[in-house]
Protein backbone atom coordinates (compact mmCIF):
# COMPACT_ATOMS: atom_id res chain seq x y z
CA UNK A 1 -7.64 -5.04 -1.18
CA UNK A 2 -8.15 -6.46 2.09
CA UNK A 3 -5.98 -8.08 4.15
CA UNK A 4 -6.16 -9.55 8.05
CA UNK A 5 -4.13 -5.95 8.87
CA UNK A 6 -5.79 -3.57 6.99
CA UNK A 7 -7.18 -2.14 3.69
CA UNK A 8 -5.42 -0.42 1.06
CA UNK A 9 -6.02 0.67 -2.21
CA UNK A 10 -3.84 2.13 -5.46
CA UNK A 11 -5.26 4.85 -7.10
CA UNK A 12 -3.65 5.51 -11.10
CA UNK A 13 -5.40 8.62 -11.27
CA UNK A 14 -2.61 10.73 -9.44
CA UNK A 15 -0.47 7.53 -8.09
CA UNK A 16 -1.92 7.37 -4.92
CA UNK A 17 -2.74 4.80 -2.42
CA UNK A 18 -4.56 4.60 0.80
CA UNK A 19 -4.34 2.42 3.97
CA UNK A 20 -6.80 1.86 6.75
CA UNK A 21 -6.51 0.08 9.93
CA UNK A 22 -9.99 -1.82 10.96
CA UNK A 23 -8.71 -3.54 13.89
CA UNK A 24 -8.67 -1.59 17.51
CA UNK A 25 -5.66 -3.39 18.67
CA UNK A 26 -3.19 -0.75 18.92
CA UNK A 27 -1.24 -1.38 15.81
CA UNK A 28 -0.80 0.36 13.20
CA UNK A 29 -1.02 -0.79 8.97
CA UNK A 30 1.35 -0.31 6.85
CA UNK A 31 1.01 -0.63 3.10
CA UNK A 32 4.33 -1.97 0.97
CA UNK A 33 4.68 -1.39 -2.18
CA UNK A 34 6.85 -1.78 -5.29
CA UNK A 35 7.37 -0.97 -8.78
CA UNK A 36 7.67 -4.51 -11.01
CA UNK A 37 8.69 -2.97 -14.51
CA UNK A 38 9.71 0.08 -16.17
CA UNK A 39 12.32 2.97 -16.15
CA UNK A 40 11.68 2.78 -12.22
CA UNK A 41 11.76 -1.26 -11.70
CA UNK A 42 12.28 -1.60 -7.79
CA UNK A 43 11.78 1.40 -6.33
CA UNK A 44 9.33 0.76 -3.27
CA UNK A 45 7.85 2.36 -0.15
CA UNK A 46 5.59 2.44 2.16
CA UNK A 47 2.36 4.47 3.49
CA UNK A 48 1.22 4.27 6.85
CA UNK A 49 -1.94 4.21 9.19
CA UNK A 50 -0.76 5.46 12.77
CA UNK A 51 -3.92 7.16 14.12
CA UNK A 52 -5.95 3.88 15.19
CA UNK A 53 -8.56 2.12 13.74
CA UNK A 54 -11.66 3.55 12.18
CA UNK A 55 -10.30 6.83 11.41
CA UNK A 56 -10.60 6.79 8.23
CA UNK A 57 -8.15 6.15 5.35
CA UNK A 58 -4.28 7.53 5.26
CA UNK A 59 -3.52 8.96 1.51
CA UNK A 60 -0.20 9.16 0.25
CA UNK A 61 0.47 10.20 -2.77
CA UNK A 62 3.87 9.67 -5.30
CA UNK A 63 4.71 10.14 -8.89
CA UNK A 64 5.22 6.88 -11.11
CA UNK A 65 6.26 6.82 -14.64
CA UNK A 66 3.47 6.61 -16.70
CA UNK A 67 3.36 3.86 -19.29
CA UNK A 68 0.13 1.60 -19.95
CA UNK A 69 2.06 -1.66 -19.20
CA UNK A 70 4.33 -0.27 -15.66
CA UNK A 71 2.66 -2.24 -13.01
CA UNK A 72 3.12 -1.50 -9.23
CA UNK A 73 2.29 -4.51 -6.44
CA UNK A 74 1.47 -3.76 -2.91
CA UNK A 75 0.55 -5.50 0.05
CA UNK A 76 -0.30 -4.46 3.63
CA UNK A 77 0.95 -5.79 7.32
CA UNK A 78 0.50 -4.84 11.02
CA UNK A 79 3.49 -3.54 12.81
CA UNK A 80 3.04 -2.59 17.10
CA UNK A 81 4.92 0.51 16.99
CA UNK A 82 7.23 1.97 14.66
CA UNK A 83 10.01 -0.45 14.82
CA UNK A 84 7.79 -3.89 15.70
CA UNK A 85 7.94 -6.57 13.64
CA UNK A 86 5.72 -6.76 11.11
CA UNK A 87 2.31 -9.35 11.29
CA UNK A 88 -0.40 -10.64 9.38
CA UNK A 89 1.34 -10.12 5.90
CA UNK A 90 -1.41 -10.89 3.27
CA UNK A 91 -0.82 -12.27 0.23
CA UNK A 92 -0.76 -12.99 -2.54
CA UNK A 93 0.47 -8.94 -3.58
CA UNK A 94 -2.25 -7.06 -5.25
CA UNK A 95 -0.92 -5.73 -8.71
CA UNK A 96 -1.68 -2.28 -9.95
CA UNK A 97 -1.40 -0.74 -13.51
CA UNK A 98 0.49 2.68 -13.08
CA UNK A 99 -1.84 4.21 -15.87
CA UNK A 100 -4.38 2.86 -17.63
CA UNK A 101 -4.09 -0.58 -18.88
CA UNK A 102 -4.04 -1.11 -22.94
C-alpha cells in the first residue's frame, strides 16, 4: 500500500508489517492498524518509521490469531515528531487476511 506518507505492507507469513517513509521532510510514518474480527476484534497498534526517508523499511512483527477469515486493516499517516499531529491519512484502510484466505 501506498499512501501520500508512506508505504506499508502486512505480511501473514509471521504477522508482520513494514513501514517506509519516501518523503525527506523530516517526519516520520507511522502505520495503524487493527484487528476487524475474531477472538482479538479491536486490538490495534502501530509500527513506526523514525530514521528518515530512504532508509529502508521498519519491520515489526506481532502474533495474530490465526483463522482463514480474521482480517486485520491498516493504514499509514505522517506525524512531525513523536507527539505531532498526525497528516496525510490515506484511505480507504487496506484490509489484510491474518492467514491465508479460504
Amino acid at each position: 500500500m501506498q499512501g501520500t506518507a508512506g508505504y506499508g505492507c502486512f505480511y501473514s507469513d509471521g504477522d508482520k508489517f513494514a513501514v517506509q517513509d519516501y518523503i525527506a521532510d523530516g517526519k516520520r510514518v507511522i502505520l495503524w492498524w487493527t484487528l476487524i474480527n475474531g477472538p482479538q476484534k479491536g486490538r490495534s497498534g502501530s509500527c513506526t518509521d523514525a530514521d528518515g526517508a530512504g532508509n529502508g523499511f521498519t519491520w515489526c512483527d506481532y502474533d495474530f490469531p490465526e483463522g482463514s477469515n480474521y482480517a486485520v486493516t491498516f493504514a499509514t499517516t505522517a506525524r512531525d515528531g513523536a507527539n505531532g499531529a498526525d497528516e496525510h491519512p490515506n484511505n480507504p484502510l487496506v484490509i489484510g487476511y491474518v492467514s491465508g484466505h479460504a
